[in-house]
C-alpha atoms as a PDB file:
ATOM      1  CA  UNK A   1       6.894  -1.877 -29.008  1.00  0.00           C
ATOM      2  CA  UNK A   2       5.146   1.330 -27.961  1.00  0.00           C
ATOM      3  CA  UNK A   3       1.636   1.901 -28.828  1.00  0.00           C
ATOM      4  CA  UNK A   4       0.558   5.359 -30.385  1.00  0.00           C
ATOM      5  CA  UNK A   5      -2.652   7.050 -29.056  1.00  0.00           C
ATOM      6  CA  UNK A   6      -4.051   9.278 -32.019  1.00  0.00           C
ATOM      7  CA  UNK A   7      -4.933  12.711 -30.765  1.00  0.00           C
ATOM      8  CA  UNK A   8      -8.460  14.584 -32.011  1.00  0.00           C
ATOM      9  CA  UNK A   9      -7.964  18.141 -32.632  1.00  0.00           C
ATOM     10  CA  UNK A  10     -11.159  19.010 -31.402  1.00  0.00           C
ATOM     11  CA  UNK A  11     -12.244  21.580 -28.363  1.00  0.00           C
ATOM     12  CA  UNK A  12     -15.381  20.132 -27.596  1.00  0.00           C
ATOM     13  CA  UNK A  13     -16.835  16.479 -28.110  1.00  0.00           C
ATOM     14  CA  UNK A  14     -20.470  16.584 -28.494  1.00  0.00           C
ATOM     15  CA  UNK A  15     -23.070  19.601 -28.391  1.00  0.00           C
ATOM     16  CA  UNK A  16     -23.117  23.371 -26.590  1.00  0.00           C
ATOM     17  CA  UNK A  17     -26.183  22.004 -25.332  1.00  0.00           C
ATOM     18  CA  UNK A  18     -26.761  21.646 -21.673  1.00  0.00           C
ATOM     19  CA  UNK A  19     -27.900  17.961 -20.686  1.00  0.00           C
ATOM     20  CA  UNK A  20     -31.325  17.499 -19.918  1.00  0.00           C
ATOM     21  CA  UNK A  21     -33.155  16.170 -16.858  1.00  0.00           C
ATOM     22  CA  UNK A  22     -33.221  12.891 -18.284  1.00  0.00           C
ATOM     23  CA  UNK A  23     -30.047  12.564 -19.099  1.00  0.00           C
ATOM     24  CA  UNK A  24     -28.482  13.867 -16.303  1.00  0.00           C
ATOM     25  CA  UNK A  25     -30.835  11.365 -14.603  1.00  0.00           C
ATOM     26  CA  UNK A  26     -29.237   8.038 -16.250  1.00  0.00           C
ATOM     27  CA  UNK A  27     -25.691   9.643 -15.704  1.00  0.00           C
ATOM     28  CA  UNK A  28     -26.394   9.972 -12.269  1.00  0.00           C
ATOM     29  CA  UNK A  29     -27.885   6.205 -11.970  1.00  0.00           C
ATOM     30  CA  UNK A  30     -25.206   4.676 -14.137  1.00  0.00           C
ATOM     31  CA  UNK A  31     -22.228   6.342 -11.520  1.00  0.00           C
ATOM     32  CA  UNK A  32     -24.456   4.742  -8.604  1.00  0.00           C
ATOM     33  CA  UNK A  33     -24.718   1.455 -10.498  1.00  0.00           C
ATOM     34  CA  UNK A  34     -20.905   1.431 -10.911  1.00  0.00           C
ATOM     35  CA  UNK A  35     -19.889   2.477  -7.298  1.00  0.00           C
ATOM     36  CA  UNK A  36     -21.967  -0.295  -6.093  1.00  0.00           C
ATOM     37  CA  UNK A  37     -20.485  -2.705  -8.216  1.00  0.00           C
ATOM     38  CA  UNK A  38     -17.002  -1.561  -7.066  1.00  0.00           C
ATOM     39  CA  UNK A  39     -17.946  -2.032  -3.581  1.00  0.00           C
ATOM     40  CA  UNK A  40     -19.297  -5.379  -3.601  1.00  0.00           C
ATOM     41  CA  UNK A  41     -15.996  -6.789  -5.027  1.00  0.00           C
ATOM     42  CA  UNK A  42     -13.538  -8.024  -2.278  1.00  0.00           C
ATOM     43  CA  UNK A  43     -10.152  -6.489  -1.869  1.00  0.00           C
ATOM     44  CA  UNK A  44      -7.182  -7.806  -3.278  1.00  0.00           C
ATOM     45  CA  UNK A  45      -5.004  -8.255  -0.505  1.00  0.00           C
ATOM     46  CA  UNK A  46      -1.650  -6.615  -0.801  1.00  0.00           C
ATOM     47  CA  UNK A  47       1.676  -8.422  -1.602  1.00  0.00           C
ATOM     48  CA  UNK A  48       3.869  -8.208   1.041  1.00  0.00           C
ATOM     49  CA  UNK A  49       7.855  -8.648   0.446  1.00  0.00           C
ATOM     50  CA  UNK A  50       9.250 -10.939   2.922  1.00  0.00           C
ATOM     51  CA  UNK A  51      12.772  -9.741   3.974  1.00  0.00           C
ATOM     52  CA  UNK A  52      15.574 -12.381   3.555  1.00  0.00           C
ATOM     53  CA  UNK A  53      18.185 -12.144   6.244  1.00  0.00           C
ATOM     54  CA  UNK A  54      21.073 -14.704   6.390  1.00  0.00           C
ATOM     55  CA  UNK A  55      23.143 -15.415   9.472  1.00  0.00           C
ATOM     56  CA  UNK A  56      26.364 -16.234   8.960  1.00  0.00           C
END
């Protein structure tokens, strides 16, 4: 079964309003918060497929 988003008919979500200092502040901090995170978890490594030959 397929799963429906639900479109907004909006233009713009929130206020006109430029951000302030502080919050472009936190938005900044949270972005360096989540890079970090994303680096400090290992790799996955990658799934190789393993070629099956037969001799006959």
């Amino acid at each position: 079964m397929r799963t429906r988003k639900k479109e907004l008919d909006v233009d713009f979500i929130g206020s006109q309003e430029p951000l302030t200092s502080s919050e472009e502040k936190a938005l900044s901090e949270f972005f360096k918060k989540k890079k970090e995170i994303k680096k400090q978890k290992p790799l996955r490594p990658r799934r190789t497929t393993k070629k099956v030959t037969t001799e006959i």
